[in-house]
Protein backbone atom coordinates (compact mmCIF):
# COMPACT_ATOMS: atom_id res chain seq x y z
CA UNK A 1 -54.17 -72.26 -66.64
CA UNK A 2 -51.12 -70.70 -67.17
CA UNK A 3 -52.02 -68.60 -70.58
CA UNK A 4 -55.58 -67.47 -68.18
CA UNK A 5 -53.46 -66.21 -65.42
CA UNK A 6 -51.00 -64.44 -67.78
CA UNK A 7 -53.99 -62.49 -68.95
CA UNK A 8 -55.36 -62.22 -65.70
CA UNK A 9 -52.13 -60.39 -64.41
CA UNK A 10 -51.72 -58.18 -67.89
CA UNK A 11 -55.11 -56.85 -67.46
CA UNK A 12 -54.41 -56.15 -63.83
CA UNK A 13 -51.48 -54.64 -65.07
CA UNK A 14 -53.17 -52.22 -66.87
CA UNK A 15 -55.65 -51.30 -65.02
CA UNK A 16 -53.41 -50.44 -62.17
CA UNK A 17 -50.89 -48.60 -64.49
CA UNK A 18 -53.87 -46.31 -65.81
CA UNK A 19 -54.83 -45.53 -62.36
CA UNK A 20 -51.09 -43.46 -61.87
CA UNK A 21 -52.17 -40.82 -64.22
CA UNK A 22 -54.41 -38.40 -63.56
CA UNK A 23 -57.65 -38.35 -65.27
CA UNK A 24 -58.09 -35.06 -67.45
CA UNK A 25 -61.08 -32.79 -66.67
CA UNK A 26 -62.43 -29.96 -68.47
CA UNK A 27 -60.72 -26.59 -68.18
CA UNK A 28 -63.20 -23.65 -67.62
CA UNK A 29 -61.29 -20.55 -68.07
CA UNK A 30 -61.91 -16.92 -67.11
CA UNK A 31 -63.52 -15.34 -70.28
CA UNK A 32 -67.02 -15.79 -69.44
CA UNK A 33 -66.49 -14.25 -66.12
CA UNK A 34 -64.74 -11.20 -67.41
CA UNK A 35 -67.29 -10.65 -70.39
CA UNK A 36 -70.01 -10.75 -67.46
CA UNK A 37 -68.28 -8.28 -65.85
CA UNK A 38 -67.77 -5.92 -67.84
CA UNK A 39 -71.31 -5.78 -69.45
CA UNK A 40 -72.30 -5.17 -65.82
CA UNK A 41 -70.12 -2.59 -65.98
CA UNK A 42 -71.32 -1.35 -69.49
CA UNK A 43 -75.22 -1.33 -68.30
CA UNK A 44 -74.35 0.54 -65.03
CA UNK A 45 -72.39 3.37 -66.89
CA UNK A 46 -75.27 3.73 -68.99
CA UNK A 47 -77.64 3.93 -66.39
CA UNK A 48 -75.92 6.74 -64.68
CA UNK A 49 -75.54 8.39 -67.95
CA UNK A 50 -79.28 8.11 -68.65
CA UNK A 51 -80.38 9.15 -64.83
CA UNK A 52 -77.54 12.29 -65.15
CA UNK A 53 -79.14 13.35 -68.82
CA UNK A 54 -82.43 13.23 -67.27
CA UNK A 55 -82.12 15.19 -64.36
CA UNK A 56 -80.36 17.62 -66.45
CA UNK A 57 -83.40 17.44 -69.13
CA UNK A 58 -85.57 18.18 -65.98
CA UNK A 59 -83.96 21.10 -64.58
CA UNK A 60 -83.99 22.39 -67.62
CA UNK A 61 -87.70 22.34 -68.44
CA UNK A 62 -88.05 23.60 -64.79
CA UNK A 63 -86.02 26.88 -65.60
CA UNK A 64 -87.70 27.29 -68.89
CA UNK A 65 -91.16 26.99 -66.81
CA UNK A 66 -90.28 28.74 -63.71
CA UNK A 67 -87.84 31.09 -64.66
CA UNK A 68 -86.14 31.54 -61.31
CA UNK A 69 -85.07 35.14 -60.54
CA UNK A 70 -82.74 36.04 -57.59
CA UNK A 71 -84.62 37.00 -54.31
CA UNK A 72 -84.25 40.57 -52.50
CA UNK A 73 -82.83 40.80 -49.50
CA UNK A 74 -82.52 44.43 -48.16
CA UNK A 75 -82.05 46.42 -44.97
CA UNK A 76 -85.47 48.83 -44.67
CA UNK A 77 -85.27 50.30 -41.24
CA UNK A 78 -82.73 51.30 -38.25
CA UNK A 79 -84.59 52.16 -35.15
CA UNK A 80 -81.58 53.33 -32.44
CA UNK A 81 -82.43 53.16 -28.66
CA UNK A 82 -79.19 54.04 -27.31
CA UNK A 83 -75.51 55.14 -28.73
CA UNK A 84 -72.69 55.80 -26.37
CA UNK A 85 -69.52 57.16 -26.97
CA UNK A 86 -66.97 56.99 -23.82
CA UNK A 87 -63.20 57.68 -23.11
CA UNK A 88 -61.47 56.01 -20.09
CA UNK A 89 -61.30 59.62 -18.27
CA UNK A 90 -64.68 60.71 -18.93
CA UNK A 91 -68.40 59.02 -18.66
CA UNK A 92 -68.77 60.34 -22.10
CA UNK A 93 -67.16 62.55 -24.87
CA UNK A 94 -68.06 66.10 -24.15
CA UNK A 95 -69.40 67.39 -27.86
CA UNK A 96 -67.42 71.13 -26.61
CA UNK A 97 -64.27 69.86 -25.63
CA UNK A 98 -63.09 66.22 -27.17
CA UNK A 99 -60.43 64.06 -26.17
CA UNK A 100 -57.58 62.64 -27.81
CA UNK A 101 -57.65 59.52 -25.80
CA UNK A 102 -55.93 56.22 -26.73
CA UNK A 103 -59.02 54.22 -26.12
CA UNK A 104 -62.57 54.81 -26.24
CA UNK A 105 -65.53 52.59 -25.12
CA UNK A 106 -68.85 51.69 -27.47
CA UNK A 107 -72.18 51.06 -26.40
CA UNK A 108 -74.61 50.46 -29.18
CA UNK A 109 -78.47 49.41 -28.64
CA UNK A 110 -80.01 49.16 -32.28
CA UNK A 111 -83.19 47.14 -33.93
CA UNK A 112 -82.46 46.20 -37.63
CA UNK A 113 -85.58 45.52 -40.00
CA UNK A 114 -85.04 43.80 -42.95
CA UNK A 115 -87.46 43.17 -46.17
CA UNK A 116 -87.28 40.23 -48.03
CA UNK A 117 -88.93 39.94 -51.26
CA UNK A 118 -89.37 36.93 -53.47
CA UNK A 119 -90.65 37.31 -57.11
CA UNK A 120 -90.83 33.74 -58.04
CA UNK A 121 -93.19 31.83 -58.90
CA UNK A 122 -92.23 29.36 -56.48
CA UNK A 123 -91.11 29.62 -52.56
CA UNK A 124 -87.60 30.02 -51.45
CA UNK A 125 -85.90 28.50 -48.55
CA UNK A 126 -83.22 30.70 -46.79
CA UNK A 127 -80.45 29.50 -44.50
CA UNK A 128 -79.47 30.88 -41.67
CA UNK A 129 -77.69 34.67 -41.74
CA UNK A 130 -75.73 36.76 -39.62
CA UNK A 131 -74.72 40.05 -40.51
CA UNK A 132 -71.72 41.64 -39.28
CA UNK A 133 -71.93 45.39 -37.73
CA UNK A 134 -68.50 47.24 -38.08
CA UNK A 135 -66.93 50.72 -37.37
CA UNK A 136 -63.48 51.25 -39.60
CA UNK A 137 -63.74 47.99 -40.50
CA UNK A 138 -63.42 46.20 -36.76
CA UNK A 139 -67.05 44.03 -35.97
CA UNK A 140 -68.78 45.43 -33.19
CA UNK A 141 -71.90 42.61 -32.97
CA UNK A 142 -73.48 40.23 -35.12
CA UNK A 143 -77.14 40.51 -36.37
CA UNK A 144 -78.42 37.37 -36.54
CA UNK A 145 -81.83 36.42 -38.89
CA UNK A 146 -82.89 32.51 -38.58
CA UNK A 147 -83.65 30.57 -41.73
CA UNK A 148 -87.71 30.88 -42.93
CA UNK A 149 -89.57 29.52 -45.84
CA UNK A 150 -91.00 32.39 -47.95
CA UNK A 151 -93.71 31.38 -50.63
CA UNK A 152 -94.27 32.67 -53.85
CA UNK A 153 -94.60 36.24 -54.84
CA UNK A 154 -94.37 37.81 -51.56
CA UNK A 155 -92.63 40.05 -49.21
CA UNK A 156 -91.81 39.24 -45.85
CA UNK A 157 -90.47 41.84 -42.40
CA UNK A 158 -87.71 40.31 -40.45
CA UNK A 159 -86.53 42.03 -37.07
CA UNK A 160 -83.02 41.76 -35.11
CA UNK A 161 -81.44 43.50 -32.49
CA UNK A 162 -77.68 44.20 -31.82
CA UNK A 163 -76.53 44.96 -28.49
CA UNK A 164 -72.69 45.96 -28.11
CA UNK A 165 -71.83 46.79 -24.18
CA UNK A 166 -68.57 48.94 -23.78
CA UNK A 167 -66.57 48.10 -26.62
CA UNK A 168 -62.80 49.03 -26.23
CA UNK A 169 -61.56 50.85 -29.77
CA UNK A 170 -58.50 51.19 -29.58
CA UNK A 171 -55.73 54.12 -30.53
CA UNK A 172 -56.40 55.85 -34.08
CA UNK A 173 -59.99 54.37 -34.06
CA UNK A 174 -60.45 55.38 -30.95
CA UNK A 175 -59.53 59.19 -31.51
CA UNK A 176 -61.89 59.01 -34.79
CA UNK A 177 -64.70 57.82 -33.03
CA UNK A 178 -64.49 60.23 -30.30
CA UNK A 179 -63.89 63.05 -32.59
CA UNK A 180 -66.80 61.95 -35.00
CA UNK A 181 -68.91 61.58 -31.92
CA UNK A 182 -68.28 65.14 -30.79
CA UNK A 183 -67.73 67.57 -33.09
CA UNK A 184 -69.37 65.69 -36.64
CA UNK A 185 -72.82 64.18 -34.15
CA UNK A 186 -72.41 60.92 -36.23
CA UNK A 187 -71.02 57.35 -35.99
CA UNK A 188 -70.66 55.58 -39.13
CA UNK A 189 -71.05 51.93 -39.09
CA UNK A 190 -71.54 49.33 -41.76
CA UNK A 191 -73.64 46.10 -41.74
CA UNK A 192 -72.78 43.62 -44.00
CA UNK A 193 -73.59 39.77 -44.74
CA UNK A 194 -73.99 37.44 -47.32
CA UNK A 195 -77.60 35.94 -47.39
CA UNK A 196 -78.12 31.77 -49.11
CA UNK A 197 -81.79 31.16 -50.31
CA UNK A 198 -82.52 27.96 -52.06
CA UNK A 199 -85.60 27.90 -54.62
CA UNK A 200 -88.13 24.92 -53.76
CA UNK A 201 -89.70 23.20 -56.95
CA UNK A 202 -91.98 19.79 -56.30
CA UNK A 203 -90.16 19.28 -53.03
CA UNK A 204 -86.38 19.61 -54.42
CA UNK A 205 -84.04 22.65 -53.73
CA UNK A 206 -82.11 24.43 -56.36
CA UNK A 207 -78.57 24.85 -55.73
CA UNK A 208 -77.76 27.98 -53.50
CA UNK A 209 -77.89 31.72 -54.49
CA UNK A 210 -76.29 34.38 -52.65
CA UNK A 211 -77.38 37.95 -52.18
CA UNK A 212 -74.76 40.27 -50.86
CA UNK A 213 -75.70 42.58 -48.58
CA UNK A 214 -73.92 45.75 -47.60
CA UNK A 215 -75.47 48.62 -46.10
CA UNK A 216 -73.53 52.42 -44.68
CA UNK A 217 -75.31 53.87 -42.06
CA UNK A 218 -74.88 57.00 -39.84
CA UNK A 219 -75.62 57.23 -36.45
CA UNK A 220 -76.45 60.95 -34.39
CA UNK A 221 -74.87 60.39 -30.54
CA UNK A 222 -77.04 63.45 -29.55
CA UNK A 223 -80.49 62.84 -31.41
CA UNK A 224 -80.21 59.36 -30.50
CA UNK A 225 -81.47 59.03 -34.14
CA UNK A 226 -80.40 57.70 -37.78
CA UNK A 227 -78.74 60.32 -39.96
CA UNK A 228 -78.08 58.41 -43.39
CA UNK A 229 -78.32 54.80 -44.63
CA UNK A 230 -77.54 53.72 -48.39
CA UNK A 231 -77.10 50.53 -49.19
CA UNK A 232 -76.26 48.10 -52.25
CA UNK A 233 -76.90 44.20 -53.05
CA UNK A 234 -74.02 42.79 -54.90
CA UNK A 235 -72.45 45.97 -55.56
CA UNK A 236 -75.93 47.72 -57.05
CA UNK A 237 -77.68 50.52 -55.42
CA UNK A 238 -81.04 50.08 -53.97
């Protein structure tokens, strides 16, 4: 009885002493994870790589095919209703006698018609355009042309209108403008803008290209009438 018990209590013995340690379980460490990462990582850099290269193989064959060529943007016609030249004394400069006044006053009714031309093979989206009108470098108005969709190979009229109503020129400006006015019958102004037209293949735009345009023109006070215009598109005569 004694030598059963004894055994009884070693083997409880044990089995209670094995239960104060902690049972060992497998250790999963972080190498898989980071392997699985970074092949993620590895497949997605390729993919971009492949899309980038193939987009760029695309364009490609599209300017080989197309062979994009810059539109032409010009200004064709100046049709003047009114120009008025006036000096805080008088309703107008007198073309006998002129002023030397320290201010003078600019009234300006003109229609601008500009030809647009696209030699592509494909059509061409423009953006938006407004075209400054200056005298001596000071804007008078803005000529604004809205954006349009031109297709291929063809040539397109666009009209605006600037209306300036008693601009104040001020001091030397204002003496050259008078004098101009009066003794020279002209008033030289310049229009210039810069004109974005994007070229439409399948349903994507090419990046933007900008024609410059800056045109000199030459106003008669008395005719009411154009005198001279010359203009140039990024610095080249038309």
């Amino acid at each position: 009885m004694t030598t059963r018990s004894n055994g009884d209590h070693s083997g409880s013995g044990h089995h209670n002493a094995g239960s104060w340690y902690p049972q060992r379980r497998p250790h999963y460490g972080y190498g898989g994870g980071s392997a699985s990462f970074r092949g993620c990582c590895c497949c997605l850099f390729l993919l971009l790589t492949f899309l980038a290269l193939l987009a760029l193989a695309v364009a490609l064959v599209v300017v080989l095919v197309v062979k994009p060529r810059k539109p032409q943007f010009d200004l064709n016609q100046v049709s003047v209703q009114y120009l008025l030249v006036a000096t805080p004394s008088s309703p107008a400069a007198s073309p006998s006698t002129p002023a030397a006044p320290g201010a003078a006053y600019l009234s300006l009714n003109i229609t601008l018609l500009f030809t647009a031309v696209n030699p592509n093979k494909v059509g061409i989206r423009y953006g938006a355009t407004a075209f400054d009108v200056m005298y001596h470098g000071v804007p008078l108005g803005v000529a604004a042309v809205p954006g349009f969709e031109q297709p291929a190979h063809s040539t397109r009229l666009l009209q605006t209108r600037v209306i300036v109503d008693r601009f104040n020129v001020l001091q030397a400006d204002a003496q050259d403008l008078v004098r101009d006015a009066a003794i020279y019958d002209r008033v030289d102004l310049r229009i210039t803008g810069d004109v974005g037209a994007k070229i439409l293949v399948l349903g994507f735009s090419s990046p933007k290209v900008q024609v410059s345009v800056d045109c000199a023109i030459a106003i008669s006070p008395r005719s009411q009438s154009l005198k001279y215009k010359q203009c140039g598109v990024d610095g080249l005569s038309v």
